[in-house]
C-alpha atoms as a PDB file:
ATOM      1  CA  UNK A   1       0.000   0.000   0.000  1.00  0.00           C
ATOM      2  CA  UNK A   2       3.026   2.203   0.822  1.00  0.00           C
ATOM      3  CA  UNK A   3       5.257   1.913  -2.134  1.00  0.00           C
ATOM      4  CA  UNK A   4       8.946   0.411  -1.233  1.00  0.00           C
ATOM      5  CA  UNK A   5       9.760   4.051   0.128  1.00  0.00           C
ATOM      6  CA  UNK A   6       7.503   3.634   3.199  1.00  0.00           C
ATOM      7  CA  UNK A   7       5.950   6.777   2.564  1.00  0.00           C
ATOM      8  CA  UNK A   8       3.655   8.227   5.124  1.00  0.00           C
ATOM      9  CA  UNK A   9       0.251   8.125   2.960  1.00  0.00           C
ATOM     10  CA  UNK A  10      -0.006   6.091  -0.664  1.00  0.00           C
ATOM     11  CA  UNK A  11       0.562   9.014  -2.636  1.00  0.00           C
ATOM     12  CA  UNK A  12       3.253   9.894  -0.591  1.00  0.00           C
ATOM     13  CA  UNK A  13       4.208  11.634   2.164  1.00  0.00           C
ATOM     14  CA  UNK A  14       2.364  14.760   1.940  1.00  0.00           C
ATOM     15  CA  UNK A  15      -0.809  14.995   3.427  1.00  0.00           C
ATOM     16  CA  UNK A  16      -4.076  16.569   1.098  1.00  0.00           C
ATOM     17  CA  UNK A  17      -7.207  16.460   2.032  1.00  0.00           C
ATOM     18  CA  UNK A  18      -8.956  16.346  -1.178  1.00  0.00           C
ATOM     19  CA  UNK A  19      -7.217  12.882  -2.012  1.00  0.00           C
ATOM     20  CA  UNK A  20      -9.166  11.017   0.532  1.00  0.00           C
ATOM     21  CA  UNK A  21     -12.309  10.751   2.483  1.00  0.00           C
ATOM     22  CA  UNK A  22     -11.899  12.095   5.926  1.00  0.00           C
ATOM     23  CA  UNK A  23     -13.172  14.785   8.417  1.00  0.00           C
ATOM     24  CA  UNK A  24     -10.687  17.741   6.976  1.00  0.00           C
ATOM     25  CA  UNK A  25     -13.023  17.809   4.452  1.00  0.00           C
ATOM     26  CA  UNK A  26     -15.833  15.603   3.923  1.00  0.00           C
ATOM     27  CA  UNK A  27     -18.482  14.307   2.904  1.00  0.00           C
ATOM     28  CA  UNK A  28     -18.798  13.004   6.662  1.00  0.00           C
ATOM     29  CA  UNK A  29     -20.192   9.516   5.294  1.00  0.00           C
ATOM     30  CA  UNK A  30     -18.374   6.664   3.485  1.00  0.00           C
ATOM     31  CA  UNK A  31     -18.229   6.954  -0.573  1.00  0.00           C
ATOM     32  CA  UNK A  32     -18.339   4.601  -3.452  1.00  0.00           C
ATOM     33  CA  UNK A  33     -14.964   3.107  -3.644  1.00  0.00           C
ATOM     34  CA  UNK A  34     -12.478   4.892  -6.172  1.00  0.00           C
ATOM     35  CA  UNK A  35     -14.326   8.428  -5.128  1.00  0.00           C
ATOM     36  CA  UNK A  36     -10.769   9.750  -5.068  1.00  0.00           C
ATOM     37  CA  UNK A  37      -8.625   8.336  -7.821  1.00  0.00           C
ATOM     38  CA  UNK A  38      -6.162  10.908  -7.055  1.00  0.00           C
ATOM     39  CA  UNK A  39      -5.055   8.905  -3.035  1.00  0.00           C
ATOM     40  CA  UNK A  40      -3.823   5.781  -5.415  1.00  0.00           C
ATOM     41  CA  UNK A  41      -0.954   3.709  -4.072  1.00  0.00           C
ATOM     42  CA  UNK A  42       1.584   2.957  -6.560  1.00  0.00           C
ATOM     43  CA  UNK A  43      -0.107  -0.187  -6.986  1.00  0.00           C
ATOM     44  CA  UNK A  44      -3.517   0.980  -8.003  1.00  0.00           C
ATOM     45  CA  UNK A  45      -4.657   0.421  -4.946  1.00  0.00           C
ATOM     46  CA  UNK A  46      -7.814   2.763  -3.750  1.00  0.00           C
ATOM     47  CA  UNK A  47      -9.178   4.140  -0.543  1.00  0.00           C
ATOM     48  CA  UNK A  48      -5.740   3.207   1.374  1.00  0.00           C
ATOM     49  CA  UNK A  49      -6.415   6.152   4.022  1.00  0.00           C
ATOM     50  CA  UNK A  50      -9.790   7.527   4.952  1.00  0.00           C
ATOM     51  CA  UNK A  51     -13.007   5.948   4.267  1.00  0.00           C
ATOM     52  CA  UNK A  52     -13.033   3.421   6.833  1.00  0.00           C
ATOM     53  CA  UNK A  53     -10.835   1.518   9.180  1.00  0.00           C
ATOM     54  CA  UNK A  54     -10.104  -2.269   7.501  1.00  0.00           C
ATOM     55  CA  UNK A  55      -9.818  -4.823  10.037  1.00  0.00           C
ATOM     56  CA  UNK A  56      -6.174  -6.708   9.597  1.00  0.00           C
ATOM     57  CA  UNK A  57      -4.855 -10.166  10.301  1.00  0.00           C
ATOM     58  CA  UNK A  58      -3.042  -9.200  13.723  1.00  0.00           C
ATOM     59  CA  UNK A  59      -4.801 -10.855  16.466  1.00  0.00           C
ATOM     60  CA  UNK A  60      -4.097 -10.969  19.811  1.00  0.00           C
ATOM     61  CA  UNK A  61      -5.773 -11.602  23.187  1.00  0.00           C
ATOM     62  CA  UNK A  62      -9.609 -11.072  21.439  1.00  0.00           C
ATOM     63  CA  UNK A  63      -8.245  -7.698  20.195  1.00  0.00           C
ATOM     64  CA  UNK A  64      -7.272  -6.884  16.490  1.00  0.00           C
ATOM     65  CA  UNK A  65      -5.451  -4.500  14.952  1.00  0.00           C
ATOM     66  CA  UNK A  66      -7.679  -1.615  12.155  1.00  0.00           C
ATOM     67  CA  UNK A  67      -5.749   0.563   9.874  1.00  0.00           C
ATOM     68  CA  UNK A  68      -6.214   3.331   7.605  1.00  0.00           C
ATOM     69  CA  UNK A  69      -8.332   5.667   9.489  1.00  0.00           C
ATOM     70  CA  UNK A  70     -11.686   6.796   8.763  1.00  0.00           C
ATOM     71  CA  UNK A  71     -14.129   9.758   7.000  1.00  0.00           C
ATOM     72  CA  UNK A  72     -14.613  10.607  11.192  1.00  0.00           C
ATOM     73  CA  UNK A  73     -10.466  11.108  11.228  1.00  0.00           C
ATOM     74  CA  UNK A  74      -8.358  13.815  10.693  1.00  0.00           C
ATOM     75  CA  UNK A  75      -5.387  13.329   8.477  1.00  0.00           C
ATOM     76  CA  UNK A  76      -2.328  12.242  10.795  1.00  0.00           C
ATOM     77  CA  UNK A  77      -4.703   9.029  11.896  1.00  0.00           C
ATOM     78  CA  UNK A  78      -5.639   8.313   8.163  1.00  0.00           C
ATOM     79  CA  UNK A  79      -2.832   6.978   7.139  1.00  0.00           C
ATOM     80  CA  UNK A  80      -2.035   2.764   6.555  1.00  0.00           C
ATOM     81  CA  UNK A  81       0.602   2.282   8.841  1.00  0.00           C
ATOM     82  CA  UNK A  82      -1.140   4.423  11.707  1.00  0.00           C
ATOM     83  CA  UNK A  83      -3.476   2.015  13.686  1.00  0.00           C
ATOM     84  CA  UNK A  84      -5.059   0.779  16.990  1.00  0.00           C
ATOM     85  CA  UNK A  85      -6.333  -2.167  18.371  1.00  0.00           C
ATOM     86  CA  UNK A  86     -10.304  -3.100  18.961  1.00  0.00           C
ATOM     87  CA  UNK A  87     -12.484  -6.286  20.314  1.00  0.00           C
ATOM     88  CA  UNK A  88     -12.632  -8.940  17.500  1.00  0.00           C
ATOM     89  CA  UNK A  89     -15.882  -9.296  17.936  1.00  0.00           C
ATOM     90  CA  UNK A  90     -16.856  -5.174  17.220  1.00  0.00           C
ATOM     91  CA  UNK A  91     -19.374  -4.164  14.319  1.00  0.00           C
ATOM     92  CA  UNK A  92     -18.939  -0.681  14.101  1.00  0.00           C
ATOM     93  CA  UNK A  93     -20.074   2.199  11.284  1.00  0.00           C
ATOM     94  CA  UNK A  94     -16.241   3.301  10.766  1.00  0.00           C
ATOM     95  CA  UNK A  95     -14.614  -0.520  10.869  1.00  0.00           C
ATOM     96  CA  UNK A  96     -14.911  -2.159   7.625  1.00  0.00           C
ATOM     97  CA  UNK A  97     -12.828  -5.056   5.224  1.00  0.00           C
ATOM     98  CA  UNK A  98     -10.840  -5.070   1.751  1.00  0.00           C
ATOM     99  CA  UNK A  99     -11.343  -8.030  -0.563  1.00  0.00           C
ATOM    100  CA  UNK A 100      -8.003  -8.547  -2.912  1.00  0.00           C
ATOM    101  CA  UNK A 101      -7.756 -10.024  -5.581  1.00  0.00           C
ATOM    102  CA  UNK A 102      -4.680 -11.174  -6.990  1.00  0.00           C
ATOM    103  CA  UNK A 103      -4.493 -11.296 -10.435  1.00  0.00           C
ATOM    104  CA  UNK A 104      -1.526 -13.381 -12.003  1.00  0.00           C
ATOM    105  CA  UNK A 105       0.257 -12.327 -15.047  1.00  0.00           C
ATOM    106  CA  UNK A 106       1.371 -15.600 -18.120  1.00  0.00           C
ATOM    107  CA  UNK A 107       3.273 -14.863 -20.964  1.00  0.00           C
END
């Protein structure tokens, strides 16, 4: 999601508002996905900061780990690597998933 630099957001490590769905701006509600073509990873990848929190594969103790921040965030939480830990077993408005699909290249 962050490019092999590690940059801070995936467009890089500058911080705009308008390239992402979060509370600096709006709309205050999640958005069809790809409502911000402009946030892309340099994998294609959409919606990597803001919209929602995904849930992630790091479990421990009944708790696991949500990243990406949310359109209830402000921009220094929206960001992949920035996350927090909540009860496995949470449904909440601002928590969501990612499906990927992998899609392998033959010559």
């Amino acid at each position: 999601m962050r490019g092999t630099d590690g940059r801070l957001y995936p467009w890089g490590n500058s911080y705009h508002a308008r390239f992402l769905n979060n509370n600096d701006q709006g709309p205050f509600s999640t958005m069809r996905v790809g409502s911000f073509p402009q946030g892309a990873s340099p994998y294609g990848v959409l919606d990597g900061a803001g919209q929602v929190f995904e849930w992630t594969c790091d479990v421990s103790r009944k708790r696991a780990t949500v990243k990406g921040g949310s359109w209830d965030d402000h921009g220094d939480v929206c960001r992949p690597a920035a996350g927090h830990t909540r009860p496995v077993n949470l449904k909440h408005i601002l928590i969501g998933f990612r499906l990927v699909r992998h899609h392998l290249r033959t010559k």
